[in-house]
N, C-alpha and C. Protein backbone atom coordinates (compact mmCIF):
# COMPACT_ATOMS: atom_id res chain seq x y z
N UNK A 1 -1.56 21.20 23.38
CA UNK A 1 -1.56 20.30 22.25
C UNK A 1 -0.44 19.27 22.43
N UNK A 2 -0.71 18.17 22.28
CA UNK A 2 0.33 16.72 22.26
C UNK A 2 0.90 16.82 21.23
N UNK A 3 2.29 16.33 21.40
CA UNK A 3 3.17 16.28 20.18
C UNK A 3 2.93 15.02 19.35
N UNK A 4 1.85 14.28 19.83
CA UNK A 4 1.50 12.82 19.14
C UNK A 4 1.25 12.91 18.06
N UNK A 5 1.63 12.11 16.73
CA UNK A 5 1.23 11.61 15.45
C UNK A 5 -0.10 11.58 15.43
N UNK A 6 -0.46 10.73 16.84
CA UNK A 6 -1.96 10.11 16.47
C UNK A 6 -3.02 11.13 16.87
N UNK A 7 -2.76 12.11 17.54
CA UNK A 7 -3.83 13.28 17.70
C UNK A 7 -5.23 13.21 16.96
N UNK A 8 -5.05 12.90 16.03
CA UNK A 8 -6.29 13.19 15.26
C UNK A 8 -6.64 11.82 15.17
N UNK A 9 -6.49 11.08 16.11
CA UNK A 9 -7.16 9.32 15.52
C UNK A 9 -8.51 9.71 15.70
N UNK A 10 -9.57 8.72 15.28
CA UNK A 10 -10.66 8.90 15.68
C UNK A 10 -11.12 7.39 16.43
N UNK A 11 -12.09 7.24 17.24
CA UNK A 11 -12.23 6.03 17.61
C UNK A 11 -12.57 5.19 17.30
N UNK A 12 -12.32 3.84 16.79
CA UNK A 12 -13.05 2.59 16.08
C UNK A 12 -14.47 2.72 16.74
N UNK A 13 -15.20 2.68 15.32
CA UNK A 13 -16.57 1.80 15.36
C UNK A 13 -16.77 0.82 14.30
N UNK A 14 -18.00 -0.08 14.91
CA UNK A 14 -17.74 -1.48 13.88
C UNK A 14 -18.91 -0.67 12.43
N UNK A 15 -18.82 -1.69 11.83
CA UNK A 15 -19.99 -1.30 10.72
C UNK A 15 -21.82 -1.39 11.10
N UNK A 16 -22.41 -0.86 10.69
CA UNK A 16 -24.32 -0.93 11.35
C UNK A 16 -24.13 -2.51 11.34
N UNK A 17 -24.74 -3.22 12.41
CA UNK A 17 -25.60 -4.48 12.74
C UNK A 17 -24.11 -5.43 12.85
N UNK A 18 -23.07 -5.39 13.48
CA UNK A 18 -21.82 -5.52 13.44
C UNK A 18 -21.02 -5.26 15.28
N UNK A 19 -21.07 -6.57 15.42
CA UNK A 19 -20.55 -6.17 17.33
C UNK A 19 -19.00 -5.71 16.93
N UNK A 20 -18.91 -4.85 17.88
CA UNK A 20 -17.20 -4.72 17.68
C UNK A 20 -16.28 -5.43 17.69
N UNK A 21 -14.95 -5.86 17.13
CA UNK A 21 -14.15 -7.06 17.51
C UNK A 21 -13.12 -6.47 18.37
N UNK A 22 -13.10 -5.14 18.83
CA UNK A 22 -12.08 -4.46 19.98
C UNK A 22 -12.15 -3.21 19.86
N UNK A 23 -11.71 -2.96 20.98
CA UNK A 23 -12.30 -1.49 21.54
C UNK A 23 -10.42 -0.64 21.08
N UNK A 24 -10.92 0.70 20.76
CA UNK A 24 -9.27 1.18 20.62
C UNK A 24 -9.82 2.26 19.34
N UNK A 25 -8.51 3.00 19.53
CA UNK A 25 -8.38 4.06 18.09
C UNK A 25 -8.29 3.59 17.19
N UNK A 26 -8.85 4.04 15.53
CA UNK A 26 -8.19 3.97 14.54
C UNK A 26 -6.95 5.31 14.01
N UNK A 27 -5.23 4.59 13.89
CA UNK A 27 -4.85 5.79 13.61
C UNK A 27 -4.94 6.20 12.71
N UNK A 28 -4.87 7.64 12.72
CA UNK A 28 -4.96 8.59 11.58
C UNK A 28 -4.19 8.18 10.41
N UNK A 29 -4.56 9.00 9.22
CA UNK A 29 -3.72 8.13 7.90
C UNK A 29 -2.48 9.28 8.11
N UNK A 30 -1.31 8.50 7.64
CA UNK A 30 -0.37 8.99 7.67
C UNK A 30 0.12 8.90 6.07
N UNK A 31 0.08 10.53 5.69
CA UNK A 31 1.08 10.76 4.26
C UNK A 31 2.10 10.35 4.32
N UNK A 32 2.49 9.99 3.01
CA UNK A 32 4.24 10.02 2.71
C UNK A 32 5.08 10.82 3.11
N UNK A 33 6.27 10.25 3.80
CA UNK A 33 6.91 11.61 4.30
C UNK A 33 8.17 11.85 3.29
N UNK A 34 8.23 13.06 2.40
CA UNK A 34 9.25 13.31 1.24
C UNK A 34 10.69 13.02 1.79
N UNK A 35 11.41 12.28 1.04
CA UNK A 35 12.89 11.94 0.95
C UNK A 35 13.72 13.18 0.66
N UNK A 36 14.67 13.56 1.29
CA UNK A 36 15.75 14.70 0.73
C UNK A 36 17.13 14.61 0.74
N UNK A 37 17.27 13.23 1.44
CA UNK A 37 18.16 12.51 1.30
C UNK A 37 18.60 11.23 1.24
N UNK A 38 19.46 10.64 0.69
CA UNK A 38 19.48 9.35 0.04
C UNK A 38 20.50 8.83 1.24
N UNK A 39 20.25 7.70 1.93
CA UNK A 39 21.37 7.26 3.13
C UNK A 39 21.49 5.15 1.90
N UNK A 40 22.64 5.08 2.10
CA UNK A 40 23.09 3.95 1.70
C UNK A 40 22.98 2.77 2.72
N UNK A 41 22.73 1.54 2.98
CA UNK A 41 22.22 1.22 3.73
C UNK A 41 23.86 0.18 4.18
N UNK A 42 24.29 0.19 5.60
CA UNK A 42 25.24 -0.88 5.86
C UNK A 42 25.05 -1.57 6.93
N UNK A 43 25.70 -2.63 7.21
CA UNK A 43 25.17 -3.56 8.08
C UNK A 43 24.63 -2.78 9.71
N UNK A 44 25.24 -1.86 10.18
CA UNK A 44 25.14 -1.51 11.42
C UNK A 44 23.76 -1.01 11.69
N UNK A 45 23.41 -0.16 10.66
CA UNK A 45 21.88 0.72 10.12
C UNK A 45 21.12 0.07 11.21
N UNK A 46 20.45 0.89 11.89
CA UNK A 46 19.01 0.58 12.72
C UNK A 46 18.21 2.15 12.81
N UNK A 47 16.96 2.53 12.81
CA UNK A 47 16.26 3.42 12.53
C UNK A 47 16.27 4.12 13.94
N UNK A 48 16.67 3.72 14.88
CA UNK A 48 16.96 4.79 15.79
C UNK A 48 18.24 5.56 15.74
N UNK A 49 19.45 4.14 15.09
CA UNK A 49 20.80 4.99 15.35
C UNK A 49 20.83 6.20 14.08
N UNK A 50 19.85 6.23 12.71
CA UNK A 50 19.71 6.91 11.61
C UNK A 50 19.10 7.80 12.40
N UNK A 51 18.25 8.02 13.00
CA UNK A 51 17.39 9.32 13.27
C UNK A 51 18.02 9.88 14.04
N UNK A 52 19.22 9.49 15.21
CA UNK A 52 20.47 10.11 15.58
C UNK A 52 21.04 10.80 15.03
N UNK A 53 21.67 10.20 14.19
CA UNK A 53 22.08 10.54 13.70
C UNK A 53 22.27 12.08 12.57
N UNK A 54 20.76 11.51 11.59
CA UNK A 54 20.14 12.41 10.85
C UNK A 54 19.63 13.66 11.90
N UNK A 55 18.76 13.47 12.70
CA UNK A 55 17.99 14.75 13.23
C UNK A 55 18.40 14.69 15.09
N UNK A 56 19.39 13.89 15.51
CA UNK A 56 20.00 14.30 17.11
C UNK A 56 18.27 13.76 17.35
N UNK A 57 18.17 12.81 17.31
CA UNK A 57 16.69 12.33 18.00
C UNK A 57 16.49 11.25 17.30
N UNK A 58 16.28 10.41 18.47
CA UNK A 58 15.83 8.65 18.30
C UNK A 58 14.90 8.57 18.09
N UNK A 59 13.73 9.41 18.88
CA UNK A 59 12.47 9.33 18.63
C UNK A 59 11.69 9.80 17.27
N UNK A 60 12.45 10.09 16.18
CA UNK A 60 12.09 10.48 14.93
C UNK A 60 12.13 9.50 14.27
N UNK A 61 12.75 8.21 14.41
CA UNK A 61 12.34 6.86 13.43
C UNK A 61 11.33 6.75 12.65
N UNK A 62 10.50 7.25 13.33
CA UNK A 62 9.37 7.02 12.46
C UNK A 62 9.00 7.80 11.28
N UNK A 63 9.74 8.87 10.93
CA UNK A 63 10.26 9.54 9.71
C UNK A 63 10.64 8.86 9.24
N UNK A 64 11.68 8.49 9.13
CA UNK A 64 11.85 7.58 7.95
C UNK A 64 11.52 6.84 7.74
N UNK A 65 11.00 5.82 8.53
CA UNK A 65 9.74 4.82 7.83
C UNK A 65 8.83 5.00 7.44
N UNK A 66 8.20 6.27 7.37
CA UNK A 66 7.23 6.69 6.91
C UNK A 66 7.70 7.03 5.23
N UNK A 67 8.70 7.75 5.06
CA UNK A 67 9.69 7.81 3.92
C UNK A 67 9.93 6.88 3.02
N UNK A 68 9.62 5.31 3.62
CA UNK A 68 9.97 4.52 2.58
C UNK A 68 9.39 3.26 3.22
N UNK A 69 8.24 3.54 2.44
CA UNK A 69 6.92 2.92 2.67
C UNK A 69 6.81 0.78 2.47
N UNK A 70 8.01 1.11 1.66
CA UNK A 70 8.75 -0.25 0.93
C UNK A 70 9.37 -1.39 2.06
N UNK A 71 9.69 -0.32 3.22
CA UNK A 71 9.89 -1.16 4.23
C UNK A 71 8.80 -1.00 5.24
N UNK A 72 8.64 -2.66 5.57
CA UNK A 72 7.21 -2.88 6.75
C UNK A 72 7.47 -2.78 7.78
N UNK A 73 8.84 -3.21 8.54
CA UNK A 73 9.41 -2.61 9.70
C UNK A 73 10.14 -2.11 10.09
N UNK A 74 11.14 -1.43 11.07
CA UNK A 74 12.57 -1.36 11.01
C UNK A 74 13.41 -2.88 11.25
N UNK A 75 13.06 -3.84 11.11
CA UNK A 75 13.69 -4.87 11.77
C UNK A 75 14.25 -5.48 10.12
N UNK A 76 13.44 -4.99 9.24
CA UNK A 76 14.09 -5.38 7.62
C UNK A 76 15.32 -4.40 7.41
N UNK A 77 15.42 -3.72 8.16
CA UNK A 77 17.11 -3.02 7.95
C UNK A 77 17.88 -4.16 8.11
N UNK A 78 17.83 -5.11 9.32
CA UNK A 78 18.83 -6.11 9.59
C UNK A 78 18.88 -7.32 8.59
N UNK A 79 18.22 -6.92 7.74
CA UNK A 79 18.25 -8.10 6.81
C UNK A 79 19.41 -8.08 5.55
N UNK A 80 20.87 -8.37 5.63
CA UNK A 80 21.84 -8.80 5.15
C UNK A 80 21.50 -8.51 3.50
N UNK A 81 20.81 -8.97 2.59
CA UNK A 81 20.37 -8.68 1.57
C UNK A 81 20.40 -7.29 1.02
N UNK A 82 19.61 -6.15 2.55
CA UNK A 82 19.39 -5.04 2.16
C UNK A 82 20.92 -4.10 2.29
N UNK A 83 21.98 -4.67 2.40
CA UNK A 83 23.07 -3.81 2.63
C UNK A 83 22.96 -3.63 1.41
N UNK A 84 23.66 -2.23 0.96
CA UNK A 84 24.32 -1.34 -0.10
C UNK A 84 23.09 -1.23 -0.89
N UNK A 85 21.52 -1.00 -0.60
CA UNK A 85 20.44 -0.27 -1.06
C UNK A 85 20.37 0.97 -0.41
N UNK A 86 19.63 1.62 -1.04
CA UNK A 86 18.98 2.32 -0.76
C UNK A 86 17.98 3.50 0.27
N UNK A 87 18.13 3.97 1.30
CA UNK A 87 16.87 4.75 1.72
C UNK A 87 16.78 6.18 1.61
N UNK A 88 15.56 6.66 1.63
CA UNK A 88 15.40 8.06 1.46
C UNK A 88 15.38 8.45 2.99
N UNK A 89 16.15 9.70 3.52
CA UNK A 89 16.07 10.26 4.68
C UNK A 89 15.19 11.63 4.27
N UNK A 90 13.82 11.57 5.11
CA UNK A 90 12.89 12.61 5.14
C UNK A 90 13.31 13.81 6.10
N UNK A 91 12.94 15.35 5.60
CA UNK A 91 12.98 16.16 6.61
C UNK A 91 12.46 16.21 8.15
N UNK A 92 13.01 16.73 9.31
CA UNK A 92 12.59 16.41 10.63
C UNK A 92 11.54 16.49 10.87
N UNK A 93 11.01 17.49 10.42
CA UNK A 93 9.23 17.86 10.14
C UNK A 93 8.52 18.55 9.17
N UNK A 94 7.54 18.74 9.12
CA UNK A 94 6.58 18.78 7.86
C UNK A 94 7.09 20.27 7.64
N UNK A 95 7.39 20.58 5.87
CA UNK A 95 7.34 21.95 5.35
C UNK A 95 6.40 23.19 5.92
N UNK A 96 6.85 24.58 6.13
CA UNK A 96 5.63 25.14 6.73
C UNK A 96 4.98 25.03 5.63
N UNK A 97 3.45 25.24 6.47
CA UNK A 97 2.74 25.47 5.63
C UNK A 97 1.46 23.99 4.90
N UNK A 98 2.25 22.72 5.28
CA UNK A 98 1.73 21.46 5.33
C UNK A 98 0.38 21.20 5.57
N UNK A 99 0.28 20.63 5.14
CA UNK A 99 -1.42 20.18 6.00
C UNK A 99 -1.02 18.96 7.12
């Protein structure tokens, strides 16, 4: 078994009587991932050095963006405005028992 998110994509098809406009997966829907902790946001913040931080793994970024759905990329961390808000830091992985 792959440790991939997208495991369960299924493959794009277009709609009946409808040519395809590109070939590729659709990914799977991804739930909210629950907040359990509140990180304050300061200028340095980037979603790899947080997931370092938080869980000793870069490659978990995507936890917390998944966490706070409010942001569309990690690249709105660098946005000056967002210092001294807000983010929720989600657990490393899903509760047992999860779907």
């Amino acid at each position: 078994m792959s440790a991939s998110r997208y495991d369960q994509s299924q493959a794009f098809t277009a709609p009946p009587g409808e040519a395809p406009r590109f070939k590729g997966l659709r990914p799977r829907a991804i739930g909210l991932a629950t907040g359990v902790l509140e990180h304050v946001l300061t200028t340095t913040d980037r979603l790899d050095l947080l997931a370092l931080h938080y869980y000793n793994d870069t490659g978990l970024w995507w936890r917390i963006l998944d966490a706070n759905p409010e942001r569309l990329c990690g690249a709105d961390l660098t946005d000056p405005a967002l210092v001294g808000s807000v983010i929720l830091i989600p657990a490393a992985g899903e509760p047992e028992g999860a779907p």
